[in-house]
C-alpha atoms as a PDB file:
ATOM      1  CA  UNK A   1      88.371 -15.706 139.975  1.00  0.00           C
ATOM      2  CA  UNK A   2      91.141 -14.533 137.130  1.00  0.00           C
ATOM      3  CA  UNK A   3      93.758 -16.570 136.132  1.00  0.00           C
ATOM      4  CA  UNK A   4      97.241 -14.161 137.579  1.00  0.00           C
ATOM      5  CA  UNK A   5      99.536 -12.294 135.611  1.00  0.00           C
ATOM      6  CA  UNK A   6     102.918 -12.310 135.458  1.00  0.00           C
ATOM      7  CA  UNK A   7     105.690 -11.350 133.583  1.00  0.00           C
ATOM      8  CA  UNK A   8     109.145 -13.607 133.120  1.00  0.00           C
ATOM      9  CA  UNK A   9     111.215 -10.856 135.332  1.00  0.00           C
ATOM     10  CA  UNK A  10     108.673 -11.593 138.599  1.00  0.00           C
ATOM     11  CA  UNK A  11     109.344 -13.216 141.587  1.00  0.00           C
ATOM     12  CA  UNK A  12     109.562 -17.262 140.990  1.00  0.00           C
ATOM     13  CA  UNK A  13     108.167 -17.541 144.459  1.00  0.00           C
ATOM     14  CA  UNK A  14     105.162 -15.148 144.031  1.00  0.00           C
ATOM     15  CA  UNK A  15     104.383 -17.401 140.552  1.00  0.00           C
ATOM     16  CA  UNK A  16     104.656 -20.446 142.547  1.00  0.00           C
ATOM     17  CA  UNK A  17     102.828 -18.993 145.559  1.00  0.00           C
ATOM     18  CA  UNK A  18      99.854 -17.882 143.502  1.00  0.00           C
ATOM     19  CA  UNK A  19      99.998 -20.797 141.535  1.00  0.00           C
ATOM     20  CA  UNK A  20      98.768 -22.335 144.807  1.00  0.00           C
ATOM     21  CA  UNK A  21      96.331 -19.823 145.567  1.00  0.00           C
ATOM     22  CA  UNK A  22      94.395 -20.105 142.239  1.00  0.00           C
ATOM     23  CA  UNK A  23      95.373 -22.928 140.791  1.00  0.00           C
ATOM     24  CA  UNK A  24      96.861 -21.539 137.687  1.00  0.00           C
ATOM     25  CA  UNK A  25      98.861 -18.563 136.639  1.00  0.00           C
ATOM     26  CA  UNK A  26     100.206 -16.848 133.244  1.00  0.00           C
ATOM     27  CA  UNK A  27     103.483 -16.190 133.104  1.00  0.00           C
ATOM     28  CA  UNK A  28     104.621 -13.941 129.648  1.00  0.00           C
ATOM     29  CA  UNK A  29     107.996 -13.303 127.959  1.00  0.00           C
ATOM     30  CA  UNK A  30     109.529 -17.061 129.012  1.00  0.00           C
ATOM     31  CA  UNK A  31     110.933 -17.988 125.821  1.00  0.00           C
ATOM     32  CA  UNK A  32     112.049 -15.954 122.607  1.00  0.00           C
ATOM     33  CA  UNK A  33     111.233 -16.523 119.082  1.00  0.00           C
ATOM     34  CA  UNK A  34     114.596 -18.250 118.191  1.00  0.00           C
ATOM     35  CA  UNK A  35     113.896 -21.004 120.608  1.00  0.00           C
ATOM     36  CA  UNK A  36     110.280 -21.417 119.884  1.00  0.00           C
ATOM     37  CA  UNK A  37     111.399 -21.744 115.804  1.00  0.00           C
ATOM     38  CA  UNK A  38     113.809 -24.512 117.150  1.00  0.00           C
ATOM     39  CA  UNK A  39     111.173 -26.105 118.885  1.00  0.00           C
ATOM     40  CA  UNK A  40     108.929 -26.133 116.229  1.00  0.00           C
ATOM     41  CA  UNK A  41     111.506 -26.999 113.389  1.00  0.00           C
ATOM     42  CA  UNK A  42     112.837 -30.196 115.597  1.00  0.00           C
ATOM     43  CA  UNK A  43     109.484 -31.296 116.442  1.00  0.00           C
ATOM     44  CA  UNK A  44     108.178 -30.623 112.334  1.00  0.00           C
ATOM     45  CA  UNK A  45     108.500 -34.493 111.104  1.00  0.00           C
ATOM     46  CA  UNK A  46     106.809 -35.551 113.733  1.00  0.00           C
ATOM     47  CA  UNK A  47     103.773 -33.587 113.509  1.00  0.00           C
ATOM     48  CA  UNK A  48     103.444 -33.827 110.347  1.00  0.00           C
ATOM     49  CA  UNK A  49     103.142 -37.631 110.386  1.00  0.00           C
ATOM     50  CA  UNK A  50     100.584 -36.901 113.770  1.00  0.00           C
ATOM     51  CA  UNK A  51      97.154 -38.196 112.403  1.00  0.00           C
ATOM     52  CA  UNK A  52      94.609 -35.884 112.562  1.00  0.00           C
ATOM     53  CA  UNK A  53      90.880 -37.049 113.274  1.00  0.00           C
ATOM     54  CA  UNK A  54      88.934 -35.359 110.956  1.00  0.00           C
ATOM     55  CA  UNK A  55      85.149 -36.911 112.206  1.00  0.00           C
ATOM     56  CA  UNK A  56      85.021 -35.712 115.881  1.00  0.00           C
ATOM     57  CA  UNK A  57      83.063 -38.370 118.701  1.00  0.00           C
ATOM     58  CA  UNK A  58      82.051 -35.764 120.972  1.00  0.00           C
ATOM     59  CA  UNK A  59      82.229 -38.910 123.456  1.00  0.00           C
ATOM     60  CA  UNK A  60      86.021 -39.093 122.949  1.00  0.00           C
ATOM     61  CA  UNK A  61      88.539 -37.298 125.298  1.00  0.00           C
ATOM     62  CA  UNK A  62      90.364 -35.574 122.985  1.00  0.00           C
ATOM     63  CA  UNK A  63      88.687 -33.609 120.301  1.00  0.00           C
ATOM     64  CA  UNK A  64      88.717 -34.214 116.315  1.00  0.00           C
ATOM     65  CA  UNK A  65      90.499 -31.876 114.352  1.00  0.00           C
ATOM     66  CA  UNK A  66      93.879 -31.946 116.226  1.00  0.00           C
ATOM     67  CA  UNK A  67      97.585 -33.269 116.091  1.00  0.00           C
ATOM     68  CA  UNK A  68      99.642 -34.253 119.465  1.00  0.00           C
ATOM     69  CA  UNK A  69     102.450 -36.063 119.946  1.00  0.00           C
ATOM     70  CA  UNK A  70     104.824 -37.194 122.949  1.00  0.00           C
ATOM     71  CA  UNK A  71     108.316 -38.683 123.347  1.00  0.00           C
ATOM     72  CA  UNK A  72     109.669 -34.991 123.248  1.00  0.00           C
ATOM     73  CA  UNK A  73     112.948 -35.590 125.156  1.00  0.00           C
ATOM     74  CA  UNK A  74     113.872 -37.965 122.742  1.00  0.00           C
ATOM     75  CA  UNK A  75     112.412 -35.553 119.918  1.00  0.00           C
ATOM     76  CA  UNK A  76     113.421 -32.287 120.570  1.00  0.00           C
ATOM     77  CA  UNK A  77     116.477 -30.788 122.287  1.00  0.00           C
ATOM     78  CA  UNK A  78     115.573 -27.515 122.716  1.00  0.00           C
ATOM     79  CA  UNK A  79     113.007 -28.561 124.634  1.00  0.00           C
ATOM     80  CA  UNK A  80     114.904 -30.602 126.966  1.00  0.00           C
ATOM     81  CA  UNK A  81     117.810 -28.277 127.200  1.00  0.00           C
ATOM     82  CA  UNK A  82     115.623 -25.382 127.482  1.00  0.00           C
ATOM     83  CA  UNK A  83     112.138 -26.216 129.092  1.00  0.00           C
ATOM     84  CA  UNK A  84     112.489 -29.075 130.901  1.00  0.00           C
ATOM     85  CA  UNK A  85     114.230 -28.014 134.357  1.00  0.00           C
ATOM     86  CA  UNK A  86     113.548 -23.931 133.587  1.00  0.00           C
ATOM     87  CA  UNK A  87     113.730 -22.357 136.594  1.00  0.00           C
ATOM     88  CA  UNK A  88     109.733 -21.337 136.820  1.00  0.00           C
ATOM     89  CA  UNK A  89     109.107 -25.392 137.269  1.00  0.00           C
ATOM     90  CA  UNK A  90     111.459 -26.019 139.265  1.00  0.00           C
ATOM     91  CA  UNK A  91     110.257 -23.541 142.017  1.00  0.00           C
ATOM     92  CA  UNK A  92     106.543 -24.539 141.189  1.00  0.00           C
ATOM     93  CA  UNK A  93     107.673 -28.448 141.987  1.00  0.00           C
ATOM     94  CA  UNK A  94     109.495 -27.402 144.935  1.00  0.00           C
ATOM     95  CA  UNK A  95     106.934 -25.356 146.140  1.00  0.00           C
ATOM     96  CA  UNK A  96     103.790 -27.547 145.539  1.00  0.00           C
ATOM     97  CA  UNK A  97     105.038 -31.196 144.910  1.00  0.00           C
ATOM     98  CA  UNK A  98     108.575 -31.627 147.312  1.00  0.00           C
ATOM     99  CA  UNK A  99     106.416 -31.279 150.633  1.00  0.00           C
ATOM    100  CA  UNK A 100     104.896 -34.502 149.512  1.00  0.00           C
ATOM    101  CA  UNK A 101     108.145 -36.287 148.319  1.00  0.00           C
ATOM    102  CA  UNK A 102     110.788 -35.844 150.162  1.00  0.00           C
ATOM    103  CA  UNK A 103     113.135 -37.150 146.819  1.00  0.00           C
ATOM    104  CA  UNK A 104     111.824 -34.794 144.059  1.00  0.00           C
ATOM    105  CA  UNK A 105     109.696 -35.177 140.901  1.00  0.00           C
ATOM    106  CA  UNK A 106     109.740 -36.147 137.688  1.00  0.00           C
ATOM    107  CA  UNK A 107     108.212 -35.853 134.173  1.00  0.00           C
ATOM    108  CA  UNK A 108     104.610 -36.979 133.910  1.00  0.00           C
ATOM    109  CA  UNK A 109     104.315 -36.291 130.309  1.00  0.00           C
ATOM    110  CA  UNK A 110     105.605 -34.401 127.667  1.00  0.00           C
ATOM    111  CA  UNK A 111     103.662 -33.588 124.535  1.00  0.00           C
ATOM    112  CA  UNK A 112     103.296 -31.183 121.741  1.00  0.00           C
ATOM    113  CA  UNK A 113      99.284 -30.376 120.814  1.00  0.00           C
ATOM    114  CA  UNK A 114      98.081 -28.650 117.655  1.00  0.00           C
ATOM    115  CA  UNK A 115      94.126 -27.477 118.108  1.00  0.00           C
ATOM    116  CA  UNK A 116      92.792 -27.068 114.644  1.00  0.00           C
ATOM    117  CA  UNK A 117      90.230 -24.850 112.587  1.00  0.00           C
ATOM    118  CA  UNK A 118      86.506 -26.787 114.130  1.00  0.00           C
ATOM    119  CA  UNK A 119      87.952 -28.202 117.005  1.00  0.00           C
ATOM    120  CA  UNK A 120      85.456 -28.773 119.996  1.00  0.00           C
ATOM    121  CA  UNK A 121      85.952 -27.704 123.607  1.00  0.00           C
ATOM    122  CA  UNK A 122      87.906 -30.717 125.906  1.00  0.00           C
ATOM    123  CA  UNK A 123      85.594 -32.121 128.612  1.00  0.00           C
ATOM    124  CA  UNK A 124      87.056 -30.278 131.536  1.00  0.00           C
ATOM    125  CA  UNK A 125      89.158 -32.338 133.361  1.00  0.00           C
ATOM    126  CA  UNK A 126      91.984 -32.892 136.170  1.00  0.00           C
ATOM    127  CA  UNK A 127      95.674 -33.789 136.047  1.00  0.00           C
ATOM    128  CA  UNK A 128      95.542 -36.113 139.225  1.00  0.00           C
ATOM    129  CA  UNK A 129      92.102 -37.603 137.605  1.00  0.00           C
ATOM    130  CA  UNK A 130      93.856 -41.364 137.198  1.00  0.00           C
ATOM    131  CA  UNK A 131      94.903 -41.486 140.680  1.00  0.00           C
ATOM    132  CA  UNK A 132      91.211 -42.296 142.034  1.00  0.00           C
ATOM    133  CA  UNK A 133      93.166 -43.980 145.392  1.00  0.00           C
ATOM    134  CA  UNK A 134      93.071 -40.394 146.543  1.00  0.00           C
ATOM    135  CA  UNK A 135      89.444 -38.444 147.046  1.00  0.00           C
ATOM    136  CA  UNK A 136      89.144 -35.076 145.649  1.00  0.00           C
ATOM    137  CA  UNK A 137      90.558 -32.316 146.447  1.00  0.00           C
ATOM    138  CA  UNK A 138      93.529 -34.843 146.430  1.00  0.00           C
ATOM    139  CA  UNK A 139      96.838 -33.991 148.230  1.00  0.00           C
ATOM    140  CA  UNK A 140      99.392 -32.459 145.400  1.00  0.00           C
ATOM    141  CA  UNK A 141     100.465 -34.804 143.493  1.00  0.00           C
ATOM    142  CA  UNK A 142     101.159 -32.550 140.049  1.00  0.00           C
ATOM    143  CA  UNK A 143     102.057 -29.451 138.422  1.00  0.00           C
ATOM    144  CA  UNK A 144     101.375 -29.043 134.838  1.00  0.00           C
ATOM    145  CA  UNK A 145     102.809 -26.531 132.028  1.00  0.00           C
ATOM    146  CA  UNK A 146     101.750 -25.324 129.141  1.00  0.00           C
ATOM    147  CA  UNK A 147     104.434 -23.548 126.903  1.00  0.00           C
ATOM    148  CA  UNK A 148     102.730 -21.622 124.007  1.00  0.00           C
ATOM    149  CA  UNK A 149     104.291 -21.967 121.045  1.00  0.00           C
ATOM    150  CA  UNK A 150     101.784 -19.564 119.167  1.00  0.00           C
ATOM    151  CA  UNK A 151      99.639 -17.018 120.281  1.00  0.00           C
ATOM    152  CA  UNK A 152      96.450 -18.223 122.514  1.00  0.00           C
ATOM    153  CA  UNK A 153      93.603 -16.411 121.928  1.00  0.00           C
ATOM    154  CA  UNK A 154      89.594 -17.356 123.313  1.00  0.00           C
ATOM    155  CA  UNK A 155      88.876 -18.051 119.598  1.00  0.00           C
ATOM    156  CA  UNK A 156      91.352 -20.329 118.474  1.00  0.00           C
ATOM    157  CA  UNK A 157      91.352 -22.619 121.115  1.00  0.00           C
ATOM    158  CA  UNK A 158      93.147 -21.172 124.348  1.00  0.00           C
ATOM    159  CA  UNK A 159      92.879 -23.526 127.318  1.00  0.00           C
ATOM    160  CA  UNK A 160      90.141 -23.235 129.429  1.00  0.00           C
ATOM    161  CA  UNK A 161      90.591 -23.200 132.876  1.00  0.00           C
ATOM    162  CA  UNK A 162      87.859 -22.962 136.137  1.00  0.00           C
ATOM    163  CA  UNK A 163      90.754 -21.268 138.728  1.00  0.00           C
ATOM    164  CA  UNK A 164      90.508 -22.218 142.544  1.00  0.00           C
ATOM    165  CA  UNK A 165      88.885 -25.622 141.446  1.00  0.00           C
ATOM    166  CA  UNK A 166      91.751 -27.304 142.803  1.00  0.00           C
ATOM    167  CA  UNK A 167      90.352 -26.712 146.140  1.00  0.00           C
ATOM    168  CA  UNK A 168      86.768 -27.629 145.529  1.00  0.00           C
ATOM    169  CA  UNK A 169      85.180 -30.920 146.794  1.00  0.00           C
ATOM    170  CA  UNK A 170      84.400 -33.959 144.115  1.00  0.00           C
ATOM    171  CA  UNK A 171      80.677 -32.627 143.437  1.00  0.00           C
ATOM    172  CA  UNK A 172      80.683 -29.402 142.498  1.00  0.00           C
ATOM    173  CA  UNK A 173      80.382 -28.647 139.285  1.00  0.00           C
ATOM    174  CA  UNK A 174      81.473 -25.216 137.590  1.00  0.00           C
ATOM    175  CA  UNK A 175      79.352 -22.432 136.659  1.00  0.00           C
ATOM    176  CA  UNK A 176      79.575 -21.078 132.761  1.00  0.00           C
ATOM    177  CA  UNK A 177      81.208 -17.916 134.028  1.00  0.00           C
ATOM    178  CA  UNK A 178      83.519 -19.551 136.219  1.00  0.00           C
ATOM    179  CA  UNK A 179      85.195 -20.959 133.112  1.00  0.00           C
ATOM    180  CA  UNK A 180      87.785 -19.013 131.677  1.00  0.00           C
ATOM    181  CA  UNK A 181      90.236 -18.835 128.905  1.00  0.00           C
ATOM    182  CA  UNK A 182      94.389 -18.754 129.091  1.00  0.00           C
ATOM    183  CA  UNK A 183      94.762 -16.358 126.235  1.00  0.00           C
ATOM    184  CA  UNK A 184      98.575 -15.703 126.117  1.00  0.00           C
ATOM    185  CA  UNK A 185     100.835 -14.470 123.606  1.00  0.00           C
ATOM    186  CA  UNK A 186     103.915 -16.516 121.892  1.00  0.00           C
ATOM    187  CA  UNK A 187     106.419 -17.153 124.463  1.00  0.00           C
ATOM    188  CA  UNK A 188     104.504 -17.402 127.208  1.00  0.00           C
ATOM    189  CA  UNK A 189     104.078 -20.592 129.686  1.00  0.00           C
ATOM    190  CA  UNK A 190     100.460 -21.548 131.711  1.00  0.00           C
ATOM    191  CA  UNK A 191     101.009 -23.312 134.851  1.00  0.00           C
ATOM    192  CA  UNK A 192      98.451 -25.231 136.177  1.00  0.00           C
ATOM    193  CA  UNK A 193      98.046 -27.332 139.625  1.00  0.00           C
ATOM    194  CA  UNK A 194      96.729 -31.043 138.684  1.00  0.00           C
ATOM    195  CA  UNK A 195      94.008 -30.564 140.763  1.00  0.00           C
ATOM    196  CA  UNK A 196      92.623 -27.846 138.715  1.00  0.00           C
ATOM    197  CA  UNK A 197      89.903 -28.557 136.390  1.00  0.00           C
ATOM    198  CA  UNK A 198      90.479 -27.598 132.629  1.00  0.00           C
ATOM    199  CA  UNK A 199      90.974 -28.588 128.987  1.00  0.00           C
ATOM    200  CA  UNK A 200      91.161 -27.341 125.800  1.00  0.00           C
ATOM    201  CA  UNK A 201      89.239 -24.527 124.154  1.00  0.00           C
ATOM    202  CA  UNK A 202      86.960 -24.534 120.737  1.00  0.00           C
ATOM    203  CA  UNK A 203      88.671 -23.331 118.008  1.00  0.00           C
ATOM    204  CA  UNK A 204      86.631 -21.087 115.784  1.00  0.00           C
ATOM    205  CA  UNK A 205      89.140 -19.293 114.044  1.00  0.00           C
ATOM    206  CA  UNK A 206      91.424 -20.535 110.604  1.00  0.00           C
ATOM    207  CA  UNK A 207      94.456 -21.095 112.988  1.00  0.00           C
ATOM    208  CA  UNK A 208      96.457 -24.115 114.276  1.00  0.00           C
ATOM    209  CA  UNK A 209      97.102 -22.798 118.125  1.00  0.00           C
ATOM    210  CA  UNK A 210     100.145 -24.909 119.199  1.00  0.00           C
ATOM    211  CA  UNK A 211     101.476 -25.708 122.516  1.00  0.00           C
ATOM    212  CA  UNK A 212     103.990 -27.715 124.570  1.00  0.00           C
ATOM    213  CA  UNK A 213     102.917 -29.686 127.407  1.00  0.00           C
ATOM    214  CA  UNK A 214     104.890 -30.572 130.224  1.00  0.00           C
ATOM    215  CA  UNK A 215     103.468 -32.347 133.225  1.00  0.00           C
ATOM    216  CA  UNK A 216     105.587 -33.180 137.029  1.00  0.00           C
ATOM    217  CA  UNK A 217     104.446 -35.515 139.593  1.00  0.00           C
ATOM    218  CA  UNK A 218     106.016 -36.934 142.562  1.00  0.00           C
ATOM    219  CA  UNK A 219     108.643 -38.941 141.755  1.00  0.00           C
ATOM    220  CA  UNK A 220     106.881 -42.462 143.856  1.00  0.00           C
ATOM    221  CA  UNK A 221     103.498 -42.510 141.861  1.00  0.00           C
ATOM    222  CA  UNK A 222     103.769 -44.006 138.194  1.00  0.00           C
ATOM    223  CA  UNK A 223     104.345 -41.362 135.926  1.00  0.00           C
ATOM    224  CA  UNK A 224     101.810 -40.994 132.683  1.00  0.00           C
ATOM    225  CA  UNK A 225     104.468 -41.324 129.983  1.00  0.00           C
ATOM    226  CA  UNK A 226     106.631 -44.027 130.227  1.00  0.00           C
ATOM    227  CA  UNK A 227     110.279 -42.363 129.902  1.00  0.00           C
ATOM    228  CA  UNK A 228     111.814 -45.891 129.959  1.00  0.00           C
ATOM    229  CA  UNK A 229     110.654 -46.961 126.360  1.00  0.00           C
ATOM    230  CA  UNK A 230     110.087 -43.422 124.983  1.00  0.00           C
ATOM    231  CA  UNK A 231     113.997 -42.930 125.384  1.00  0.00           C
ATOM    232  CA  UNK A 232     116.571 -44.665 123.821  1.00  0.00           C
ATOM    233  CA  UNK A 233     119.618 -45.605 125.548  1.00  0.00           C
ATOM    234  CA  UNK A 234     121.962 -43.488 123.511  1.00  0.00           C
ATOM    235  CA  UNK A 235     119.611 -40.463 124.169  1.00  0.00           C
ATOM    236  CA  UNK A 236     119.626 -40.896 128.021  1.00  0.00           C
ATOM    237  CA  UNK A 237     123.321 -41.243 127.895  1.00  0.00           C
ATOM    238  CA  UNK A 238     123.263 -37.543 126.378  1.00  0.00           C
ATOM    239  CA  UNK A 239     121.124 -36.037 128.972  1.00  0.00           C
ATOM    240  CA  UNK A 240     122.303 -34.037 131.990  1.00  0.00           C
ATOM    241  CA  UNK A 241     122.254 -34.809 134.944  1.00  0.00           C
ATOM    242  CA  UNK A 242     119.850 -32.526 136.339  1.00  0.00           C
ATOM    243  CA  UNK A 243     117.283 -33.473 133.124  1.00  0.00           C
ATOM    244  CA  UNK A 244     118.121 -37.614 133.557  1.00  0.00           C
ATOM    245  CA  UNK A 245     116.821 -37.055 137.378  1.00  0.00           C
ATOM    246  CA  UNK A 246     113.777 -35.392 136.239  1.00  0.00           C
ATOM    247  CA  UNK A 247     112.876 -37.849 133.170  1.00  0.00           C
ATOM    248  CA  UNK A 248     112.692 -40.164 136.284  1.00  0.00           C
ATOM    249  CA  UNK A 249     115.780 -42.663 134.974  1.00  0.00           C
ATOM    250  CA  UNK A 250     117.792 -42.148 138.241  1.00  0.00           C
ATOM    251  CA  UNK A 251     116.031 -44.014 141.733  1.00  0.00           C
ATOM    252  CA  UNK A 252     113.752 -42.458 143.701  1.00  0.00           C
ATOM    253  CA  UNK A 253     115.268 -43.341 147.357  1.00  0.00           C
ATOM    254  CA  UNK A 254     114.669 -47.104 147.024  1.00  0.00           C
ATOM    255  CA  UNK A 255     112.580 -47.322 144.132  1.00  0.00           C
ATOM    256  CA  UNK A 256     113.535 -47.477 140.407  1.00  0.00           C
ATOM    257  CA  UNK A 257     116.478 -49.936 140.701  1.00  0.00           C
ATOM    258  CA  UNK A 258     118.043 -51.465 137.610  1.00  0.00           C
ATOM    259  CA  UNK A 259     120.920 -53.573 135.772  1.00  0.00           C
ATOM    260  CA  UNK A 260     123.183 -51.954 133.586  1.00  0.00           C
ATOM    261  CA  UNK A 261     124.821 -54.852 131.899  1.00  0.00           C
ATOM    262  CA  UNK A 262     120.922 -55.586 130.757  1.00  0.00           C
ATOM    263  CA  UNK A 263     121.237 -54.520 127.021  1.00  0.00           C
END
């Protein structure tokens, strides 16, 4: 199975409704270059003081040779004004994730990822992997983003996805040729169902292949990232509406209650 096509101009609901179909889908032409030079200028200090593991443990779950970091609504404002509630998520929420929470969704986690020069392939892997209450295939409980920030190609690292795993049961493993590659220009965003097995590629080329990460789950299960300490107050008070509901600081019905004269 191929990962689908589309172009920013298509149908949000076709995205989001193939999306379901094959667990993943390419969208191209999301964001322009301005915005992506924003991104990476606001994010720059940050990265720079990422450490880098130079000696890879193939046993670890995320490979040598690469930078990430997280906290990016408190980091980076494009990102929040821009990427955060874009419309593309929103419909792919509301399509796969409001059927099972009736209140909305929030941000799972937000990170920016660097795969250098020598990097190894992830360990294939699912989104919805720490919520082991639920067998696999698991009810939705995630939809996952990746915003490229450079170009992804199959040799420096592109994400590699096995589409339509989402719907397979816990022991079946994927064949080599089942495994494919997100390759995806600059400006273009990878959406992925957190069911769907994947992770990142090898990187055999002399480039850093960068990309923004942004994860939704239903709003009742605990969220990956833990908004509350990664943002501080002064930031929240700056956020919109729409983007405070999302980063999960507003209840959920009758959870998420809290004191505001609690400094």
């Amino acid at each position: 199975m191929a990962i689908p096509q589309f172009s920013a101009g298509d149908s949000a609901d076709g995205i989001a409704e193939a999306l379901g179909e094959a667990g993943c889908a390419v969208v191209t032409g999301v964001t322009d270059a301005k915005l992506r030079d924003a991104i990476k200028r606001e994010l720059a200090p940050h990265m720079d003081a990422a450490r880098v593991v130079e000696e890879d443990d193939p046993k670890e779950f995320y490979p040598g040779h690469t930078r990430r970091i997280s906290a990016l609504v408190a980091r980076s404002p494009s990102i929040t004004d821009n990427l955060i509630a874009h419309p593309l998520s929103k419909q792919a929420c509301k399509t796969h994730l409001l059927p099972n929470g009736e209140y909305g969704w929030q941000l799972h986690v937000t990170a920016a990822l660097e795969v250098g020069p020598g990097a190894r392939e992830q360990i294939l892997h699912r989104e919805e992997d720490p919520f082991t209450f639920f067998p696999v295939p698991r009810p939705n409980i995630i939809v996952a983003s990746m915003w490229a920030i450079s170009d992804f190609r199959t040799d420096n690292g592109a994400t590699l996805l096995v589409p339509g795993s989402h719907k397979w049961p816990a022991d079946r493993k994927p064949a080599k040729n089942e495994i494919v590659n997100a390759e995806m220009p600059a400006g273009s965003v990878l959406y992925w169902m957190g069911g769907t097995l994947h992770g990142a590629g090898e990187n055999t080329s002399q480039d850093w292949r960068y990309g923004v990460i942004l994860t939704y789950s239903l709003g009742w299960v605990r969220p990956e990232e833990n908004q509350y300490l990664d943002l501080p107050r002064e930031r929240i008070a700056e956020l919109s509406p729409e983007v405070r509901r999302i980063a999960g600081i507003d209840m959920y019905g009758a959870l998420g209650f809290f004191d505001p004269t609690v400094a």
